[in-house]
Protein backbone atom coordinates (compact mmCIF):
# COMPACT_ATOMS: atom_id res chain seq x y z
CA UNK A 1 0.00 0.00 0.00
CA UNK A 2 2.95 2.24 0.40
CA UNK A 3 4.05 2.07 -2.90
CA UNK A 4 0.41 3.40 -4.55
CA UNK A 5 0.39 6.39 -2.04
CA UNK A 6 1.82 9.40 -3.82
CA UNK A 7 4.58 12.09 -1.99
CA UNK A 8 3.67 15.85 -1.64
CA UNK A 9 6.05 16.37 -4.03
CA UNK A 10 4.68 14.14 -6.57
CA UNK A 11 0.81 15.61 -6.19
CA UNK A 12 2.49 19.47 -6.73
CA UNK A 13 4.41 18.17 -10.00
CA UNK A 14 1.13 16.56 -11.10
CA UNK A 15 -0.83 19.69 -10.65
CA UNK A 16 1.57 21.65 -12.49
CA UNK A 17 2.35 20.07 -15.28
CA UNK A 18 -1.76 20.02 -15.52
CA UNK A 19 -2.10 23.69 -15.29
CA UNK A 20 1.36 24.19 -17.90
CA UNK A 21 -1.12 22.24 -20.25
CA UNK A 22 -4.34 23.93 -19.20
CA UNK A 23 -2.45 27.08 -20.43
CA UNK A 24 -0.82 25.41 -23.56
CA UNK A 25 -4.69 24.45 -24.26
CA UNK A 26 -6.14 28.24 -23.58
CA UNK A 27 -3.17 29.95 -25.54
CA UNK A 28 -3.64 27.39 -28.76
CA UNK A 29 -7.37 27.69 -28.44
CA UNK A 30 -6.94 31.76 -28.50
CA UNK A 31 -4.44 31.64 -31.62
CA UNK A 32 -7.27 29.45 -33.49
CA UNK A 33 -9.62 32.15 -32.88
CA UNK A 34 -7.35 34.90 -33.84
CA UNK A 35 -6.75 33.49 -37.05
CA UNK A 36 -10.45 32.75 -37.62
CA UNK A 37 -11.64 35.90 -36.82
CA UNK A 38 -11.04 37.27 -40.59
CA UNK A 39 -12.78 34.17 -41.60
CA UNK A 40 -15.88 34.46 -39.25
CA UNK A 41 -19.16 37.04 -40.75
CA UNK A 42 -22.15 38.62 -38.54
CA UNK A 43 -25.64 37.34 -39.53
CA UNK A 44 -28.24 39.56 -38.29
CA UNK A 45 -31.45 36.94 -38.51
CA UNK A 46 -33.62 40.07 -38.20
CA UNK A 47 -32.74 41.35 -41.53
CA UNK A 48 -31.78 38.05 -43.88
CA UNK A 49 -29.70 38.57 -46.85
CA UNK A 50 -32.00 36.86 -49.16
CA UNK A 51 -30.98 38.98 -52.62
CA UNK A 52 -27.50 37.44 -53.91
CA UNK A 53 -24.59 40.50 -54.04
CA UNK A 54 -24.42 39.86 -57.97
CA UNK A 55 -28.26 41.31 -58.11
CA UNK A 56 -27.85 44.04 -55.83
CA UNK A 57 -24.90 44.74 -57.65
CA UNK A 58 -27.21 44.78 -60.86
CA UNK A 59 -29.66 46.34 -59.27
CA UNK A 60 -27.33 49.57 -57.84
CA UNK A 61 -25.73 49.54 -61.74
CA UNK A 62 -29.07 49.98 -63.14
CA UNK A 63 -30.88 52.55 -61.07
CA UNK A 64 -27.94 54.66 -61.15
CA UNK A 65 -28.60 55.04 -64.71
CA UNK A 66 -32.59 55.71 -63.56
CA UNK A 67 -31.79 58.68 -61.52
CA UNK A 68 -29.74 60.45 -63.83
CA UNK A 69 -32.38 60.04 -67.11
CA UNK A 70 -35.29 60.94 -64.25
CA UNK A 71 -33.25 63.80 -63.36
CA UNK A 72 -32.49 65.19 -66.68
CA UNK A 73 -36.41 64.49 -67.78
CA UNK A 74 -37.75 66.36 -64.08
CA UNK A 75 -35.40 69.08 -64.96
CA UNK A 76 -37.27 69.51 -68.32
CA UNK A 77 -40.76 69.19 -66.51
CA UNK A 78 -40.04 71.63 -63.76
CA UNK A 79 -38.00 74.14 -66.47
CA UNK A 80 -35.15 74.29 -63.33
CA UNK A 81 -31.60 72.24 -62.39
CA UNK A 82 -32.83 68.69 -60.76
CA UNK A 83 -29.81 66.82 -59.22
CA UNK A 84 -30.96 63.63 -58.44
CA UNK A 85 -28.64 60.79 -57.41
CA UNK A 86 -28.34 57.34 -56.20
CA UNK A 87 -27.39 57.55 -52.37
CA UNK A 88 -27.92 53.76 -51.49
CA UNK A 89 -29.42 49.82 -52.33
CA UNK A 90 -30.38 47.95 -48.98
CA UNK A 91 -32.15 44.85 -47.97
CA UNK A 92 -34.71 45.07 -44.71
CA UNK A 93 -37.69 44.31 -43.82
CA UNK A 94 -40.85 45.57 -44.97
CA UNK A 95 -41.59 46.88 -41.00
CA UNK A 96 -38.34 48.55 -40.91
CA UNK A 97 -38.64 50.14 -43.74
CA UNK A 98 -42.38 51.27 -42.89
CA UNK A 99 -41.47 52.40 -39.41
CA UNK A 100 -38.67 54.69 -41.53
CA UNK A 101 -40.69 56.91 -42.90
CA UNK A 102 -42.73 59.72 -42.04
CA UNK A 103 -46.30 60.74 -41.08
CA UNK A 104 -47.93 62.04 -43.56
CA UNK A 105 -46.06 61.14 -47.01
CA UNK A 106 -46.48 60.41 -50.38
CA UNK A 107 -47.21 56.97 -50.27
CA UNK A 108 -47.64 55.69 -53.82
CA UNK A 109 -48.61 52.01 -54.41
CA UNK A 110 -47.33 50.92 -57.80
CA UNK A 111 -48.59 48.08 -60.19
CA UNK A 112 -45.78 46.47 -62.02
CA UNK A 113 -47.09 43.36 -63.74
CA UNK A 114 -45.40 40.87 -64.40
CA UNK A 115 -43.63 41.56 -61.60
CA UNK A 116 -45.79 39.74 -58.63
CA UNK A 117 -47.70 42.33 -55.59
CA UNK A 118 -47.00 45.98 -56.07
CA UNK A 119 -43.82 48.50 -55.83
CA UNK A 120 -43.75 51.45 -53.43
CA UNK A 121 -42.72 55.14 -54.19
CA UNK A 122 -42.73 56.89 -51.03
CA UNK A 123 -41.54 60.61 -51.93
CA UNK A 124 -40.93 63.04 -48.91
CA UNK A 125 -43.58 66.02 -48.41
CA UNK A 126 -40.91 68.35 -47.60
CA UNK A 127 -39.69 68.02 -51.29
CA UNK A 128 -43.44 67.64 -52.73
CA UNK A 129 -44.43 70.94 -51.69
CA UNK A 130 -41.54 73.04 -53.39
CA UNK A 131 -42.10 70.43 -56.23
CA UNK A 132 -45.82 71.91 -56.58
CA UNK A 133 -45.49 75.14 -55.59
CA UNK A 134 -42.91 75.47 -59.08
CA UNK A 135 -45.24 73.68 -61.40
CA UNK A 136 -48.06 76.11 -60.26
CA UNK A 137 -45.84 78.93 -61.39
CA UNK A 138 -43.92 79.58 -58.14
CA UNK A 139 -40.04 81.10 -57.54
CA UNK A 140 -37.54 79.48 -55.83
CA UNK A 141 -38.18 80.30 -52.12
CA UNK A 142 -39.30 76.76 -50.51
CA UNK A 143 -41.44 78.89 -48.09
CA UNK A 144 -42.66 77.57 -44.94
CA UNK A 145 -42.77 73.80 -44.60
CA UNK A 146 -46.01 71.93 -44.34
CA UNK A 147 -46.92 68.70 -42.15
CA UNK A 148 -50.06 67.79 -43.69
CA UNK A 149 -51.71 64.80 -46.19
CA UNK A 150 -51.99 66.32 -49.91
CA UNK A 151 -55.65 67.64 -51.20
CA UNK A 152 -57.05 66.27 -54.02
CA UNK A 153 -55.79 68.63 -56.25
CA UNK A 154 -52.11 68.48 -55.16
CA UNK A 155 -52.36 64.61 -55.56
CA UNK A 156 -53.43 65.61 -59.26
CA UNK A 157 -49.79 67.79 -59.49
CA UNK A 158 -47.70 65.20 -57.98
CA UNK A 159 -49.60 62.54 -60.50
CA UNK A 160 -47.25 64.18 -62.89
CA UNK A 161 -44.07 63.45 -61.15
CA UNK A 162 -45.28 59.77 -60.57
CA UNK A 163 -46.18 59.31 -64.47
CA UNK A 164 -42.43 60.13 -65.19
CA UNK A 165 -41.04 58.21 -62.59
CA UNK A 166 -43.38 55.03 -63.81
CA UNK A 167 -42.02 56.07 -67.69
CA UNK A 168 -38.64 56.39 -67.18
CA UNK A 169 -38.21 53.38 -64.54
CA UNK A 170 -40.30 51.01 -67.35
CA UNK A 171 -36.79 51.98 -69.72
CA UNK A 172 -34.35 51.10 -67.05
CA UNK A 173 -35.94 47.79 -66.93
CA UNK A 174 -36.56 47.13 -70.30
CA UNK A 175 -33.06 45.18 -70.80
CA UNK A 176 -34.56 42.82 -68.19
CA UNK A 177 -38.45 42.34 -68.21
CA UNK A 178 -40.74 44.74 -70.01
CA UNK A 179 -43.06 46.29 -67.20
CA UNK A 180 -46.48 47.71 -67.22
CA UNK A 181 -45.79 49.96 -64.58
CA UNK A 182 -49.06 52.46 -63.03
CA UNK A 183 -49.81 54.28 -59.98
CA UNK A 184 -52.67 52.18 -58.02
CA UNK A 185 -53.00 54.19 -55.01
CA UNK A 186 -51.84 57.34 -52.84
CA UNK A 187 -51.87 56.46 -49.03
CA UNK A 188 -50.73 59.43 -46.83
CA UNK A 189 -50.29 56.96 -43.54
CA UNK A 190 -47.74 54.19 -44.52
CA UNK A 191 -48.41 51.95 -41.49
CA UNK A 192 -52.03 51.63 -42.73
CA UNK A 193 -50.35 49.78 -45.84
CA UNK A 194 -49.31 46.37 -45.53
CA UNK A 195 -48.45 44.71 -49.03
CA UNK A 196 -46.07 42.07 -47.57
CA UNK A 197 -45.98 40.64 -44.16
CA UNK A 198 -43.62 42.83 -41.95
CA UNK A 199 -41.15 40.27 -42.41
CA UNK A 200 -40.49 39.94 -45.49
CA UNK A 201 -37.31 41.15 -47.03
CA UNK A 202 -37.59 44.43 -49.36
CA UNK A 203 -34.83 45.52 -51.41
CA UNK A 204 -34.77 49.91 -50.48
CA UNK A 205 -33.34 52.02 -53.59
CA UNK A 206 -33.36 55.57 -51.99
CA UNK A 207 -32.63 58.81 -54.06
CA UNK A 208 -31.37 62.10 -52.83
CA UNK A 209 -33.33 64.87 -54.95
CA UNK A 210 -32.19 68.57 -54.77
CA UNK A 211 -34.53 71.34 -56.35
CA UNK A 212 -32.30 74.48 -55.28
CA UNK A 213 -31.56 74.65 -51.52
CA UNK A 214 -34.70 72.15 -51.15
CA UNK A 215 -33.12 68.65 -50.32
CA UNK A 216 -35.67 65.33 -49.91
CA UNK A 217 -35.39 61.44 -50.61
CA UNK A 218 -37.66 59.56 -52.70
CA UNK A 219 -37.38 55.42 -51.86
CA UNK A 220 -38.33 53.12 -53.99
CA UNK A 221 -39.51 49.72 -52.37
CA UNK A 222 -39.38 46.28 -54.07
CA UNK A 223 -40.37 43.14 -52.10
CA UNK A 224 -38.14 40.21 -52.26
CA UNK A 225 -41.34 37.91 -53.23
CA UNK A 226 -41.65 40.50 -56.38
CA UNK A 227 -38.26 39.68 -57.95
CA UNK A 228 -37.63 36.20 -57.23
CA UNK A 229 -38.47 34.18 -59.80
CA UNK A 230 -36.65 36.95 -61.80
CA UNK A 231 -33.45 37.19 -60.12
CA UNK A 232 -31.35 34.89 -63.15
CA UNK A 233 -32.49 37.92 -65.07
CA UNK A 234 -30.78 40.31 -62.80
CA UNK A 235 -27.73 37.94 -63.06
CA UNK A 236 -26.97 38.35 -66.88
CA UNK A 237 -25.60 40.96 -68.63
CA UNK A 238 -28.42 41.92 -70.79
CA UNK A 239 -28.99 44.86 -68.45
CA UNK A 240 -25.50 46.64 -68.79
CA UNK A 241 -26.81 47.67 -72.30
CA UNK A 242 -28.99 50.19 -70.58
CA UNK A 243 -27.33 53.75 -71.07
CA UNK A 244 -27.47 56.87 -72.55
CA UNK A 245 -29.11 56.97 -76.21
CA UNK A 246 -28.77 58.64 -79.17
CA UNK A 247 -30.40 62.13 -79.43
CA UNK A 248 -33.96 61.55 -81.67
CA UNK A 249 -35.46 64.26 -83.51
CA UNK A 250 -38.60 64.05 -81.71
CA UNK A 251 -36.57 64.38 -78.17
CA UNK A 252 -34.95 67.43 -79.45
CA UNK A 253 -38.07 68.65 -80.64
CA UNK A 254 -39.79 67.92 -76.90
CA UNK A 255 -36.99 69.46 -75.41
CA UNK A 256 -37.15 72.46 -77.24
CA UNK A 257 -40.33 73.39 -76.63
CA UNK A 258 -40.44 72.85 -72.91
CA UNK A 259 -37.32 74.92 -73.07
CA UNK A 260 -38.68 77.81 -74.82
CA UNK A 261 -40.76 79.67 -72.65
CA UNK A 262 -38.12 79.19 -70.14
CA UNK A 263 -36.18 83.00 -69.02
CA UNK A 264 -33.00 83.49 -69.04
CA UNK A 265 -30.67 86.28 -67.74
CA UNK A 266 -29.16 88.44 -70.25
CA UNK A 267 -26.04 91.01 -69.13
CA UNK A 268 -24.47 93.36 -71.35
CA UNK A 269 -21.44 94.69 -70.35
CA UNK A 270 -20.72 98.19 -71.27
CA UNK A 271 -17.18 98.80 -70.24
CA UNK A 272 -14.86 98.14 -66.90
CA UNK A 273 -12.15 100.72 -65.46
CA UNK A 274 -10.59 101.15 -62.08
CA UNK A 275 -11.23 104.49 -59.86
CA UNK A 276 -10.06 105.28 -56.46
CA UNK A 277 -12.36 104.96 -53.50
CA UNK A 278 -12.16 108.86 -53.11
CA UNK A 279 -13.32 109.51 -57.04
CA UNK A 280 -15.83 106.96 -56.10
CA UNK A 281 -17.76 108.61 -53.09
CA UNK A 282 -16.60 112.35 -54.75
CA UNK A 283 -19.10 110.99 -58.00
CA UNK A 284 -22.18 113.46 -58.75
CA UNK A 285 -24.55 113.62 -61.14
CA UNK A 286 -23.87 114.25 -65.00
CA UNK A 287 -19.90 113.59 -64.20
CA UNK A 288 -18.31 111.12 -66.73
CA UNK A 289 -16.41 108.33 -65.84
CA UNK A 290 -13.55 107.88 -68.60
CA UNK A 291 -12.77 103.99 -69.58
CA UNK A 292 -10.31 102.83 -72.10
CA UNK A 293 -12.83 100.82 -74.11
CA UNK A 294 -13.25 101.64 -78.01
CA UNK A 295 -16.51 102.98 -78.55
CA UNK A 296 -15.77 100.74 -81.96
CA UNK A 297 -15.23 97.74 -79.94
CA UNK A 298 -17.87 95.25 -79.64
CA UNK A 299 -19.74 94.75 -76.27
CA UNK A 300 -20.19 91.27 -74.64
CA UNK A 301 -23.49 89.99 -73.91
CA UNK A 302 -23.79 86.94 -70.99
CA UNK A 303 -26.54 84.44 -70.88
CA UNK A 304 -26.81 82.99 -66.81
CA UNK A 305 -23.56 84.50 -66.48
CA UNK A 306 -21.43 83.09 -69.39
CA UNK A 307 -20.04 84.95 -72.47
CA UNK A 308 -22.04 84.50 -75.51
CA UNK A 309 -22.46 87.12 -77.87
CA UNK A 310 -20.97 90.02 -79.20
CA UNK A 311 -23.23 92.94 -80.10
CA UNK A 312 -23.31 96.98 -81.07
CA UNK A 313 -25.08 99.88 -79.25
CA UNK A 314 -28.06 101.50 -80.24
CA UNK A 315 -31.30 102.35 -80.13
CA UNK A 316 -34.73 101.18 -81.07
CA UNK A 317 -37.81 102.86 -80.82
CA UNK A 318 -36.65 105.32 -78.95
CA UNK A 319 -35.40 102.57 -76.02
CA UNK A 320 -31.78 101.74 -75.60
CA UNK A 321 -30.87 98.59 -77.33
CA UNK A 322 -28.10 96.07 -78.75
CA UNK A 323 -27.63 94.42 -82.27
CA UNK A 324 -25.98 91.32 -81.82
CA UNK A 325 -23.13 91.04 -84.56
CA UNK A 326 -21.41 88.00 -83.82
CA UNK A 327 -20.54 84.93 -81.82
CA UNK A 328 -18.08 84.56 -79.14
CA UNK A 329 -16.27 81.33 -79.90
CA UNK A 330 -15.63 79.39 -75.92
């Protein structure tokens, strides 16, 4: 029996060589890890990646080519600069991206057969009112912002807006299905809509839209269950032919006569010279200022502040006028 009974010293060079391995164990166990980590992706099961990166990649390519034709074409509608880009393509859920939005919008539900269940065009009333206020013949001043659901007749005005965006997102997709796209309904209260169950997955395309100093987002909302039997579509590259297209003469012709009745400012510059600050307060009435211009010397006329003529003094009909004589070549 003595022989199986173990010495102090014994039991203490058991227990350490257990804990030298215990921490050989813990230090190999934390190297693993380390190098893992790289390896190792978050999956938030809230918000499921169901749309493969190659669509949403098609998807991004192809809407960017949507906002700046819808731009260009709102710019011509509105007879003012639109700058209208892409600012991002997520995937969410259809109560995330409800909860998202404010109370009252534009809520527009969108028919887009073939495509299965509807699209969603939510455009922010801060930017609809501005929007309305120009095509009813209004300046630039945004005026005082409104919190309110649209009247009948404003839902009329912004019809217009919604007809374009339906037209010009029917040509981005043309590459890949050929959509019958209309406005079905305007709700002002998006959590009254439900479409999808709240947990569905929604792919979010949201544009930033600036009309002057007059910034707002427009979203467009596609559900998952809309584009899924469509997605080897999305995959090809049948899509990447969308892009700009050759001027027609009937788009010239359209263009040119919503331009037309749009003003311009015109700036004719008589002459320049430099005076001293004591000439300049010392000035009365009937004294001449002396310039080194040629009265021969043809004047330059500026449209919006760029060089674009050269023209003649005169007078017509008793008024002062120009006679433009000649191009200036920029």
């Amino acid at each position: 029996m003595s022989d199986d009974v173990l010495s102090q010293a014994e039991v203490e060079s058991l227990l350490s060589a257990m804990d030298k391995r215990d921490q050989d164990v813990v230090s190999q166990a934390t190297t693993s890890r380390a190098k893992n980590r790289g390896k190792v992706s978050p999956y938030d099961f809230k918000r499921p990646e169901r749309v493969g990166k190659e669509a949403m990649r098609s998807l991004q390519t192809m809407h960017e080519a949507f906002g700046r034709n819808f731009g260009a074409s709102l710019s011509g509608l509105l007879r003012t600069i639109i700058d209208l880009k892409l600012t991002s393509v997520d995937q969410l859920t259809y109560s995330e991206f409800v909860f998202s939005l404010e109370n009252p919008t534009c809520f527009n539900l969108i028919d887009a057969p073939p495509l299965e269940g509807q699209l969603i065009l939510d455009i922010n009333l801060s930017l609809l009112f501005p929007i309305i206020d120009r095509l009813l013949g209004g300046g630039s001043d945004p005026g005082t912002p409104l919190r309110r659901p649209l009247t009948e007749i404003e839902l009329r005005l912004v019809s217009r807006i919604t007809d374009l965006f339906c037209q010009e997102l029917k040509k981005a997709w043309e590459n890949v299905l050929d959509l019958n796209l209309a406005v079905n309904r305007v709700e002002s209260n998006p959590q009254l809509v439900q479409i999808v169950p709240p947990n569905e997955v929604v792919v979010l395309i949201s544009f930033e839209l600036m009309l002057g100093e007059v910034r707002g987002m427009m979203n467009l909302c596609i559900p998952y269950n809309s584009i899924e039997r469509i997605s080897s579509r999305l995959l090809a590259n049948s899509w990447m032919s969308y892009g700009k297209k050759s001027a027609t003469a009937e788009n010239m012709r359209r263009i040119s006569t919503q331009l037309n009745d749009a003003k311009v400012e015109v700036v004719v510059d008589l002459a320049e010279t430099n005076i001293s600050t004591s000439d300049l307060i010392g000035l009365r009435v009937g004294d001449i200022i002396a310039t080194e211009k040629d009265v021969a010397h043809p004047l330059v006329v500026s449209v919006e502040g760029r060089p674009k003529f050269h023209a003649q003094p005169g007078a017509f009909k008793g008024r002062k006028a120009i006679q433009v004589v000649g191009l200036i070549n920029s």
